[in-house]
Protein backbone atom coordinates (compact mmCIF):
# COMPACT_ATOMS: atom_id res chain seq x y z
CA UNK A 1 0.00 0.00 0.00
CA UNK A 2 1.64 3.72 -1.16
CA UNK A 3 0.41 6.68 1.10
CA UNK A 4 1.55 9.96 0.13
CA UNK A 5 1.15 12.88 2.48
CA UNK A 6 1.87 15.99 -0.07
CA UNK A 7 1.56 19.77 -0.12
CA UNK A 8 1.74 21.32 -3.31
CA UNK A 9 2.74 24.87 -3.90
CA UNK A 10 0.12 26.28 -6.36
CA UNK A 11 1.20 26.75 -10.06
CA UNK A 12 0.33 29.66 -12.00
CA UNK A 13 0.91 28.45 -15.74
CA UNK A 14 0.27 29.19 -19.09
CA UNK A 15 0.78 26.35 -21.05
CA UNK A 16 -1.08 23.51 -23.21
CA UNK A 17 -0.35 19.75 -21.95
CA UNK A 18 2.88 19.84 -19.78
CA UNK A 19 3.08 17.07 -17.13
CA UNK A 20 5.41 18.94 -15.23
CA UNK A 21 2.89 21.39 -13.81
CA UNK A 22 -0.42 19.40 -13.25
CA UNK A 23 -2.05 21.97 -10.85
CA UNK A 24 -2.89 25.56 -10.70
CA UNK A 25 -5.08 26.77 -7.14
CA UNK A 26 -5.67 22.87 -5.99
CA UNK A 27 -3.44 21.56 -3.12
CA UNK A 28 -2.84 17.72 -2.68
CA UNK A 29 -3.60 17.17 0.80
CA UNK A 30 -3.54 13.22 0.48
CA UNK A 31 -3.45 10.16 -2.14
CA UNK A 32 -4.57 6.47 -1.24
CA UNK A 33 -3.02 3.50 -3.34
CA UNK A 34 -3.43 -0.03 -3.41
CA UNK A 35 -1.02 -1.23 -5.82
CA UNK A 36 -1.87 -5.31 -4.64
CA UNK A 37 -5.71 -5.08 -6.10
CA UNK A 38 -6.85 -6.76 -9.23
CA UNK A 39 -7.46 -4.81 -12.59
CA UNK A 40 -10.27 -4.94 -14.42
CA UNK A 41 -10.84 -5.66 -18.42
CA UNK A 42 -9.41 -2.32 -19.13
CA UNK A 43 -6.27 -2.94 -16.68
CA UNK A 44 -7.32 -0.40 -14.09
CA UNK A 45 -8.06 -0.77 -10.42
CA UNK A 46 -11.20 1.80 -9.13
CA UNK A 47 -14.19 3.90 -10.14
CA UNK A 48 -16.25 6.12 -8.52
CA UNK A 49 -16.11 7.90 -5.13
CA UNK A 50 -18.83 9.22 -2.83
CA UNK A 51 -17.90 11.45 0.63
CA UNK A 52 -20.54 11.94 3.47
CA UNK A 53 -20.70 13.05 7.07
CA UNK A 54 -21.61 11.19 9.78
CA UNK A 55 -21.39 12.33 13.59
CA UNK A 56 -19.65 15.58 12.53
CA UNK A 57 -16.74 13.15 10.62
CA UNK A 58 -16.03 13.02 7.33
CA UNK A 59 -16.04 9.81 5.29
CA UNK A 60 -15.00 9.02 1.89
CA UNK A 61 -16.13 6.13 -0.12
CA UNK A 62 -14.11 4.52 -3.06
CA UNK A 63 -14.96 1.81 -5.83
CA UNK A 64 -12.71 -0.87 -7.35
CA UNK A 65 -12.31 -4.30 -8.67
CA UNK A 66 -13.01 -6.30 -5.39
CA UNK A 67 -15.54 -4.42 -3.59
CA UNK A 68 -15.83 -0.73 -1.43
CA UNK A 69 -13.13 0.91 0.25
CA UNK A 70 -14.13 3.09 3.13
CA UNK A 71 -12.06 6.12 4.49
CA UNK A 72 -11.95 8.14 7.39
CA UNK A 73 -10.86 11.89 6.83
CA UNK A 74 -8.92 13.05 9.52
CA UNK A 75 -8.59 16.78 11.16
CA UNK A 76 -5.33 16.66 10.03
CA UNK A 77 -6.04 15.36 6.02
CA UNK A 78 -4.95 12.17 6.28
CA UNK A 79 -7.64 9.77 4.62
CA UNK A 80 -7.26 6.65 6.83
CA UNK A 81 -8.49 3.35 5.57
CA UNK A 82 -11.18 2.26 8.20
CA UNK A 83 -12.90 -0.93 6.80
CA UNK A 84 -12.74 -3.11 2.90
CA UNK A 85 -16.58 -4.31 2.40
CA UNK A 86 -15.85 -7.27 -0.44
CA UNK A 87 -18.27 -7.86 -3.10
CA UNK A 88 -18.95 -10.95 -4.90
CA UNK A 89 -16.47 -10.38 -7.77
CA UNK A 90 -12.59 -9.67 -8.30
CA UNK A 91 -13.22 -7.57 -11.37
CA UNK A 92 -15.86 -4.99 -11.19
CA UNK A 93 -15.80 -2.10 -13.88
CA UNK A 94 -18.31 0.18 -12.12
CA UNK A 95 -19.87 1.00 -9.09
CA UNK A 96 -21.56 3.37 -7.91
CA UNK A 97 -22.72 5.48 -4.52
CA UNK A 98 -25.22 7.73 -2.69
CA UNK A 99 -25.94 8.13 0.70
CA UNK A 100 -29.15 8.84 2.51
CA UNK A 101 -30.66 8.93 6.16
CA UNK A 102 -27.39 7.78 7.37
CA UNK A 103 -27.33 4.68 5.01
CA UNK A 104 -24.74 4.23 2.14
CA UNK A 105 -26.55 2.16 -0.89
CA UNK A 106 -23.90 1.15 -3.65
CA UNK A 107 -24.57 -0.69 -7.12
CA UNK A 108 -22.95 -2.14 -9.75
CA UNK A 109 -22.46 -3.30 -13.70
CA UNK A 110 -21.42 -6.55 -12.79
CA UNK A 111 -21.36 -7.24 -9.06
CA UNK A 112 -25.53 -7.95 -8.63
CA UNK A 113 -27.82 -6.45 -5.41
CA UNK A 114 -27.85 -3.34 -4.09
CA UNK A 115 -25.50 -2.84 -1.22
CA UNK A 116 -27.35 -1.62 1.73
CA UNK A 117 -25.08 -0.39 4.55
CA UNK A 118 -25.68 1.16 7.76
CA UNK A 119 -23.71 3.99 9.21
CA UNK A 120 -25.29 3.73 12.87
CA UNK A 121 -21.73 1.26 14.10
CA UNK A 122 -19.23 4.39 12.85
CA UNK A 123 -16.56 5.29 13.56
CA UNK A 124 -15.86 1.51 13.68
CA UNK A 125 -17.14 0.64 10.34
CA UNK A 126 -20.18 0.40 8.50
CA UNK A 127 -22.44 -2.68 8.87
CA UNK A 128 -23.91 -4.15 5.70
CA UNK A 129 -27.35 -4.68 6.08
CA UNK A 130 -28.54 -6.00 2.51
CA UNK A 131 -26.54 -7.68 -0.68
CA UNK A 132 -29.49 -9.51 -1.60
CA UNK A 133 -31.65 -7.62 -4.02
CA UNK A 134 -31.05 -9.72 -6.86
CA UNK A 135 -32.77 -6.65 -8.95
CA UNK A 136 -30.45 -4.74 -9.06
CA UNK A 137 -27.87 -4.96 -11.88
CA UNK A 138 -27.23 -1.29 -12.23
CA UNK A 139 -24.99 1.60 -13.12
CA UNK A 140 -25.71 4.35 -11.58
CA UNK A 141 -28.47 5.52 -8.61
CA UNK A 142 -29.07 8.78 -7.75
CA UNK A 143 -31.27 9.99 -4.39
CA UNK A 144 -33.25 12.52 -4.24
CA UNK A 145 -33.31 13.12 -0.16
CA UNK A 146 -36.25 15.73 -0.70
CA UNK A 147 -38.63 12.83 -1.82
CA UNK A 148 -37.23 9.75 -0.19
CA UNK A 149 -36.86 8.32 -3.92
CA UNK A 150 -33.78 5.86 -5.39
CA UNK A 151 -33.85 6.44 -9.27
CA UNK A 152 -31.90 3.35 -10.87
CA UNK A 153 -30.47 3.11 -14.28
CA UNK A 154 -31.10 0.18 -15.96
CA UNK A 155 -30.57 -0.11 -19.36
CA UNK A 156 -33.51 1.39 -21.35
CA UNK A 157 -35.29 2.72 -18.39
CA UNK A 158 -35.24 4.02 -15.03
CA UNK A 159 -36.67 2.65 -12.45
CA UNK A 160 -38.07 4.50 -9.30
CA UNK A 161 -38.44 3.25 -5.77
CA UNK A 162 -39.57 5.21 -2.54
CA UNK A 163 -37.39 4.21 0.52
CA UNK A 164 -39.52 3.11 2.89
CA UNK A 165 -37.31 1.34 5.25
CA UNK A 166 -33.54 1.42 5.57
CA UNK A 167 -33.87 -2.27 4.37
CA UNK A 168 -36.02 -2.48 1.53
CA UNK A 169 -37.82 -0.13 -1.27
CA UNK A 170 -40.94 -0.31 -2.78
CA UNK A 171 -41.73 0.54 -6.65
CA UNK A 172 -43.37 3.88 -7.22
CA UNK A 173 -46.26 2.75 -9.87
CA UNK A 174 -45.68 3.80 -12.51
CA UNK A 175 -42.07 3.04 -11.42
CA UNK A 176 -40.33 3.18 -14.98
CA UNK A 177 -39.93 5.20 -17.86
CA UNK A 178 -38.57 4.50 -20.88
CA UNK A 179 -35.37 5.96 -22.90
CA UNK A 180 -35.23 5.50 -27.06
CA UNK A 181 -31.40 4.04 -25.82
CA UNK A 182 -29.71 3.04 -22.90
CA UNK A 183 -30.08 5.70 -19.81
CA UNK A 184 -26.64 6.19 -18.61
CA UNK A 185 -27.27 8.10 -15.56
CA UNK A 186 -30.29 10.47 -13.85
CA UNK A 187 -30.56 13.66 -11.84
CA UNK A 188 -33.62 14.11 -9.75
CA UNK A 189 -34.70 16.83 -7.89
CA UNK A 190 -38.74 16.78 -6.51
CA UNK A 191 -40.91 16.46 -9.53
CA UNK A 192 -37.89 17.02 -12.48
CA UNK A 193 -36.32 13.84 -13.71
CA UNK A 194 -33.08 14.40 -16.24
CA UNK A 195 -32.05 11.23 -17.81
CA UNK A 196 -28.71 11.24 -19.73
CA UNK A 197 -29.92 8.65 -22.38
CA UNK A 198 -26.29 7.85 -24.18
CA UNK A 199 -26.86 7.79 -27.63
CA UNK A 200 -30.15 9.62 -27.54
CA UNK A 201 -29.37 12.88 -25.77
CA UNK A 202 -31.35 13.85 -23.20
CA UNK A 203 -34.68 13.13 -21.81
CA UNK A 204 -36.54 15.25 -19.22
CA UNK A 205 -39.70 14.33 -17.32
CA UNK A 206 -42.50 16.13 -15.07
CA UNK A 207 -43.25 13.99 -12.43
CA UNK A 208 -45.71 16.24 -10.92
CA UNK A 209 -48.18 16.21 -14.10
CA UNK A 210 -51.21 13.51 -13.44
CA UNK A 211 -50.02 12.12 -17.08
CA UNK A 212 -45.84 12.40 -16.85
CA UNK A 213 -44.97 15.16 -19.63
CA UNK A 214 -41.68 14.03 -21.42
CA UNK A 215 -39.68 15.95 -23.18
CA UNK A 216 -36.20 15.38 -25.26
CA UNK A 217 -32.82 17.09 -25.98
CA UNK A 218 -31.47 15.32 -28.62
CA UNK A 219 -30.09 17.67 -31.20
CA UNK A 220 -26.99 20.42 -29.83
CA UNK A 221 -23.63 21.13 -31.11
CA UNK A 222 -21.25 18.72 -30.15
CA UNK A 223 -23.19 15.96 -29.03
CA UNK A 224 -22.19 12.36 -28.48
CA UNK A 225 -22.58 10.15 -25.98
CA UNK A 226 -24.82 11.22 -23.37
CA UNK A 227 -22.81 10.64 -20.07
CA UNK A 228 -24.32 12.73 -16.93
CA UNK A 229 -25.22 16.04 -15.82
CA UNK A 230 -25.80 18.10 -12.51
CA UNK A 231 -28.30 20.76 -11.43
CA UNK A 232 -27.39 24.07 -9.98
CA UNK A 233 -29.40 24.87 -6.14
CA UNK A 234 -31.45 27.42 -7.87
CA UNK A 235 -32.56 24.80 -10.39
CA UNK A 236 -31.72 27.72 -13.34
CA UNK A 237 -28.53 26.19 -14.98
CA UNK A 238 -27.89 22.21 -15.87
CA UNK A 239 -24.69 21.23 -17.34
CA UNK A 240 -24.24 18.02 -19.16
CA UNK A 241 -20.86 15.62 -20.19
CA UNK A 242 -20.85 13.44 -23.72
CA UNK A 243 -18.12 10.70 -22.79
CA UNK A 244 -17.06 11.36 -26.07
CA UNK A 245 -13.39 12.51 -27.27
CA UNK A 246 -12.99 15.99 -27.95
CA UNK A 247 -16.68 16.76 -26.74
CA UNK A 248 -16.70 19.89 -25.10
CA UNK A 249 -18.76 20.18 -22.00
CA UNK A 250 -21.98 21.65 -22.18
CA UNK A 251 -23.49 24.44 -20.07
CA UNK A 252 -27.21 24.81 -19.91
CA UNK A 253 -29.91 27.52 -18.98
CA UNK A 254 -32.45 25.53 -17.89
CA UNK A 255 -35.29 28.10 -16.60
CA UNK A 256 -37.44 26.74 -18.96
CA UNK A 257 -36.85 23.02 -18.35
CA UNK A 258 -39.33 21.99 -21.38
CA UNK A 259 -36.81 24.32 -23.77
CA UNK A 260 -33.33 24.08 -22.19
CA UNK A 261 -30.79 26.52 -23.77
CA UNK A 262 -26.75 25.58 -24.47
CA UNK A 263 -24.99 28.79 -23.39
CA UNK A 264 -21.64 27.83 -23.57
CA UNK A 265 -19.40 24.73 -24.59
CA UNK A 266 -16.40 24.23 -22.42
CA UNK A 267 -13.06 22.10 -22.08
CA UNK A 268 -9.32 22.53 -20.91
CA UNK A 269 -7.16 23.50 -23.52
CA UNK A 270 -4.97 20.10 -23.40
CA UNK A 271 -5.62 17.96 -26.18
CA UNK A 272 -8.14 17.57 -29.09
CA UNK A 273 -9.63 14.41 -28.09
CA UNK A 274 -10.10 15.04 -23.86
CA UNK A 275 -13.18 13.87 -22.28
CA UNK A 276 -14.94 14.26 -19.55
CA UNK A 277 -16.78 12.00 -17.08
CA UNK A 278 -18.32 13.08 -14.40
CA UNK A 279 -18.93 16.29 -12.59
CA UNK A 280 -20.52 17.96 -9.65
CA UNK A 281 -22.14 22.02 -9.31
CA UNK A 282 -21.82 23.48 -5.53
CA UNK A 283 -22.64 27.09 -5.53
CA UNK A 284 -21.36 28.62 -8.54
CA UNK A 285 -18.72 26.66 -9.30
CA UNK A 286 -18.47 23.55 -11.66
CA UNK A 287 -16.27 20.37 -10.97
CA UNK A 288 -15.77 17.91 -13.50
CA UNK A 289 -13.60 14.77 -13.32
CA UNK A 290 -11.88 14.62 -16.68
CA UNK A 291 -10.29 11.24 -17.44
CA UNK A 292 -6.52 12.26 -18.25
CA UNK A 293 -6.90 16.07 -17.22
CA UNK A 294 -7.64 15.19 -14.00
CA UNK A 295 -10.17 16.99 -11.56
CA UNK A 296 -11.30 20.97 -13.76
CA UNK A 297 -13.01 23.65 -11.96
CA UNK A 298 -15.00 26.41 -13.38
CA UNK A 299 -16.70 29.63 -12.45
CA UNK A 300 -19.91 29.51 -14.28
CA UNK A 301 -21.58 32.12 -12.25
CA UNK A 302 -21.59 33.72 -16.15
CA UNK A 303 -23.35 31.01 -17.66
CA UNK A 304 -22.57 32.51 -21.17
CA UNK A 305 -18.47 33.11 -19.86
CA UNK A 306 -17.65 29.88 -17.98
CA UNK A 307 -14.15 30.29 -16.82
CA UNK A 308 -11.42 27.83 -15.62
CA UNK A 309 -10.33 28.58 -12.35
CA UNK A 310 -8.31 25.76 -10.82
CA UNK A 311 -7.24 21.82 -11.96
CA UNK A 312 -5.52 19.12 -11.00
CA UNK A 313 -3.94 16.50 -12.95
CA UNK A 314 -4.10 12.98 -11.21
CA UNK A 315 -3.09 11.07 -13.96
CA UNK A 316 0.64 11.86 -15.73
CA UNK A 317 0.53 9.31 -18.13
CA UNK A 318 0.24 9.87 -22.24
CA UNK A 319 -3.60 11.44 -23.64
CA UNK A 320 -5.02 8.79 -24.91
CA UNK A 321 -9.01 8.23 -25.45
CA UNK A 322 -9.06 5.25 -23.79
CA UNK A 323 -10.68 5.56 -20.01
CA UNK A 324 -7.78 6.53 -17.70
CA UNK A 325 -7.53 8.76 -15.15
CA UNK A 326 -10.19 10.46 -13.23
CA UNK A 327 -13.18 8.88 -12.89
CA UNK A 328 -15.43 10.38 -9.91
CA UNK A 329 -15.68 13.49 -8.53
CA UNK A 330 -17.36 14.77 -4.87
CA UNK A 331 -17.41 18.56 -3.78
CA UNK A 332 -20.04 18.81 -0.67
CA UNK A 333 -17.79 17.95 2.41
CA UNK A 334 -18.43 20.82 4.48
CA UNK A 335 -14.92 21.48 4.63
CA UNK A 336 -14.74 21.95 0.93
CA UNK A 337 -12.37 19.26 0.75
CA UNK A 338 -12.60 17.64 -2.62
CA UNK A 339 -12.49 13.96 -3.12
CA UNK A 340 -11.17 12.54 -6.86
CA UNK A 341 -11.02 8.76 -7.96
CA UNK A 342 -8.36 7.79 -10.34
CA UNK A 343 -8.69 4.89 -12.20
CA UNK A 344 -4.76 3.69 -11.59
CA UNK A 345 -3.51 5.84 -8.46
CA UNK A 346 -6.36 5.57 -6.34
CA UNK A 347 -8.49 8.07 -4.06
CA UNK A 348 -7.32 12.16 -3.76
CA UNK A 349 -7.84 14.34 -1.28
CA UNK A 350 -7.58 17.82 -2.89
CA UNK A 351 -8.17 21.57 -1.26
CA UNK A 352 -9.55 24.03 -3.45
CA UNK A 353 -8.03 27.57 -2.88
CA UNK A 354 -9.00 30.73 -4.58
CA UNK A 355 -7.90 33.57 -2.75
CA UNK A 356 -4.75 34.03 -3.88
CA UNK A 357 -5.24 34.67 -7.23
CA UNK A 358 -9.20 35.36 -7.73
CA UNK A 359 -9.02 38.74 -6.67
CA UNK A 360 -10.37 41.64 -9.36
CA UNK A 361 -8.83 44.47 -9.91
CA UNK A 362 -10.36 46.20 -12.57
CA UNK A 363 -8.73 49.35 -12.43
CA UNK A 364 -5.57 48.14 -13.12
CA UNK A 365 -6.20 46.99 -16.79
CA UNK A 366 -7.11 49.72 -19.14
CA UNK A 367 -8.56 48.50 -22.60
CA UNK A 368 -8.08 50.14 -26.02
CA UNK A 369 -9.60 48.68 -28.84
CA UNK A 370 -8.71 48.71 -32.41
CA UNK A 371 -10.56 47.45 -35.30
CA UNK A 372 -9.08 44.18 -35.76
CA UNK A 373 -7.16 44.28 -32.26
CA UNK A 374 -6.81 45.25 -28.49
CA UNK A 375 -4.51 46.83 -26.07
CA UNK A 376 -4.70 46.24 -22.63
CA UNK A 377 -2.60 48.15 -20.28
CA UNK A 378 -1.28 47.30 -16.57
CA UNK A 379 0.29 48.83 -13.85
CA UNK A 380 2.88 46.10 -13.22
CA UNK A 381 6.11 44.59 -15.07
CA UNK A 382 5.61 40.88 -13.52
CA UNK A 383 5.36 37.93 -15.56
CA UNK A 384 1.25 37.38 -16.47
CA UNK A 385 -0.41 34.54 -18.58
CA UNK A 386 -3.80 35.83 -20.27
CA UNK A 387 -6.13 33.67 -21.62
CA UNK A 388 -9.31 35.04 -23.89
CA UNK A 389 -12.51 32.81 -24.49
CA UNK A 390 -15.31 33.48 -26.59
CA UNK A 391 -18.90 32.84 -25.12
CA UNK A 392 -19.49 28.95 -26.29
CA UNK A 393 -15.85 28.73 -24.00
CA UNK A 394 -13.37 28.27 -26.42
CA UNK A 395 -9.88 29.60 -26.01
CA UNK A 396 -8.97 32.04 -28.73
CA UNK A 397 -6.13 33.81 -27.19
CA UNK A 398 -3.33 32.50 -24.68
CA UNK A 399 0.28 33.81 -24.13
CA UNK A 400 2.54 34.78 -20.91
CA UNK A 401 4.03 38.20 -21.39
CA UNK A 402 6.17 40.40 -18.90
CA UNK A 403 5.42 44.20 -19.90
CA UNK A 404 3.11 46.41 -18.76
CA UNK A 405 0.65 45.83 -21.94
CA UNK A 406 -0.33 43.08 -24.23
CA UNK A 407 -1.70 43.76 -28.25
CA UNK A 408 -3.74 40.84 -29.48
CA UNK A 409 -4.54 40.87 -32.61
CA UNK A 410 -8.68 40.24 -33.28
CA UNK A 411 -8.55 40.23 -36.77
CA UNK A 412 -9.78 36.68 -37.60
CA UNK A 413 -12.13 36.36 -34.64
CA UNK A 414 -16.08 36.57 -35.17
CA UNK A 415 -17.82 39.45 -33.86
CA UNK A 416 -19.30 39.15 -30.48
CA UNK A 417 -18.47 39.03 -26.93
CA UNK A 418 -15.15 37.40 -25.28
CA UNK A 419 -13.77 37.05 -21.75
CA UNK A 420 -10.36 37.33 -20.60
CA UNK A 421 -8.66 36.05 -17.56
CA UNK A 422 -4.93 37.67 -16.37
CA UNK A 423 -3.35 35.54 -13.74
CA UNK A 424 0.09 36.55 -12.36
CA UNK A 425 1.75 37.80 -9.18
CA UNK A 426 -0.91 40.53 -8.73
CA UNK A 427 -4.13 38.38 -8.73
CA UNK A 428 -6.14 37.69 -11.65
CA UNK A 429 -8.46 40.51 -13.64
CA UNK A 430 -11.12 39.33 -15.24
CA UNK A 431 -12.84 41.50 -18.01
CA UNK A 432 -14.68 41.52 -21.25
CA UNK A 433 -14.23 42.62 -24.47
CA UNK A 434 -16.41 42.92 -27.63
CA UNK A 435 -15.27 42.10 -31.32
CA UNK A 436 -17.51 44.54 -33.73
CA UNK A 437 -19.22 42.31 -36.04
């Protein structure tokens, strides 16, 4: 077993795909490794990860071949291996996690029943309390706490059960609905049902309506394979993955859930053929875990100007599109500790920091624009990286400069609206600019 205890300073870089630098405003707190487990068909060890609190203690919750690894986080960011829970298999591609009521329930591809386990005998270990449900043959769950309701993803359709006891569910009648292909993975939140059907987009539902109303997303730039997708708290702004290489990610206003609007397409400017997996929205920020470019944050308090504002690369080996790297992603500790499975080198333990480098200060950048280009002017000599976006996310500018201004030449770009983002000794500025058509 490999423990690594590591701080790392922050890295402010400007670069495209250089192993050497594999985090900017993330600090590695802790990494968990197994190197004795089994690999699956693909040659890789784990899959998803799940965190929850229990007693005022964090816990984190990790996937791989053989069966559920259970962590305890310490005060001091140490993730301490409390208790293995086997399953019935040595080579498990997927599994899957949410807790409710103080009960963890996990799932799997290939490992049948739904794993029922009770977090009443912490900080000892958790107590399995059902691995019978022969049912249950599935990829993904999702919980919607509000409404007491397990949606399960199983193949064409979903079904939905209403836990009644700790022990046991009960089908909600009617307790499925079906997807034109298979449904990958569900977000639920009281009567609103999102199903990421692969192949088929997506696929959103009214529960509320005496007849369900069902609508689908099937049609928007980039799509591919319909992977998964998170809701923001104000229920305004959905963003969706297609586990597809070179798919950007795709950013949503979703006011009017029956005619959902992309605003923006994002990705890290690495490689042509990254993908993303899965990914997480906590207040206004996004968190997506991105196979080979590791964990990605981004503001998307602008839902038309998403902008990267931290990563961390957990995998260093060559870009491939073949699934390595991180797989699951969990941002609601209440220590904003960030959790991170990678499919080879095991569970992270990452801090999010901002404050060094989020600050804006506008008056220090004065703009001048030209008709094909712009000037921007500062009030420092220090070494700066600025990166410009246009408002579907893509990066149309990027260079590190040391002088006081910066020309960039506009001349090809379309008209419209851009963003820029200035990181360097002084903080980060943050501004707009606007092409004339």
């Amino acid at each position: 077993m490999i423990r690594t205890v590591l701080l790392l300073l922050m890295v402010i870089a400007c670069t495209t795909r250089n192993h050497s630098q594999i985090a900017e405003n993330v600090t590695l707190l802790d990494n968990w490794d197994d190197n004795t487990l089994p690999l699956d068909s693909y040659g890789a060890t784990y899959n998803d990860c799940w965190g929850f609190v229990y007693n005022g203690t964090e816990y984190a919750v990790m996937g791989s071949t053989v069966g559920t690894h259970l962590f305890m986080i310490s005060a001091t960011n140490q993730l301490l291996e409390i208790q293995f829970i086997p399953g019935t298999i040595n080579n498990a591609i997927h599994r899957d996690y949410h807790d409710y009521n103080n009960y963890l329930f996990g799932v799997s591809d290939e490992d049948p029943g739904l794993d029922i386990m009770d977090m009443s005998t912490l900080p000892d270990s958790l107590t399995r309390i059902n691995k019978t449900n022969q049912l249950f043959l599935t990829h993904n769950i999702f919980i919607d706490s509000a409404t007491a309701t397990l949606y399960a993803c199983d193949g064409a359709i979903t079904d939905i059960y209403s836990i009644i006891q700790p022990d046991s569910l009960e089908p909600i009648s009617p307790f499925t609905f079906p997807s034109s292909d298979y449904v990958h993975d569900v977000y639920a939140r009281n009567d609103t049902l999102i199903m990421n059907s692969s192949n088929s987009g997506l696929t959103f539902i009214d529960l509320g309506a005496s007849t369900p109303l069902i609508h689908t997303f099937d049609f928007y730039p980039e799509d591919g394979y319909n992977h998964s997708g998170w809701l923001s708290n104000n229920g305004n702004t959905y963003v969706f993955a297609d586990e597809t290489p070179g798919s950007s990610v795709k950013v949503c206003d979703f006011s009017d859930w029956t005619d959902p609007q992309i605003t923006a397409l994002i990705k890290p400017n690495t490689f042509d053929s990254t993908m993303a997996h899965n990914l997480m929205i906590k207040d206004n920020l996004l968190y997506i875990s991105y196979y080979y470019d590791g964990l990605q944050i981004y503001d998307i308090s602008d839902i038309y100007n998403p902008i990267r504002v931290a990563y961390y690369d957990t995998y260093q080996g060559p870009d491939s599109t073949i699934y390595e790297g991180a797989w699951g992603v969990y941002c609601f500790l209440p220590s904003e500790r960030i959790l991170v499975s990678d499919r080879h080198n095991g569970l992270f333990l990452l801090k999010l920091d901002l404050t060094s480098n989020m600050k804006e200060i506008r008056t220090n950048v004065k703009i001048e624009t030209q008709f094909d280009s712009f000037t921007l002017r500062f009030q420092d000599h220090f070494q700066k990286c600025i990166r410009v976006f246009s408002i579907t996310g893509q990066l149309v500018f990027e260079e590190t400069f040391s002088k006081d201004y910066i020309r960039i030449d506009s001349q090809n770009w379309e008209g419209g609206n851009y963003v820029f983002n200035v990181s360097g000794k002084a903080g980060t500025e943050k501004g707009k600019l606007f092409k004339s058509p």
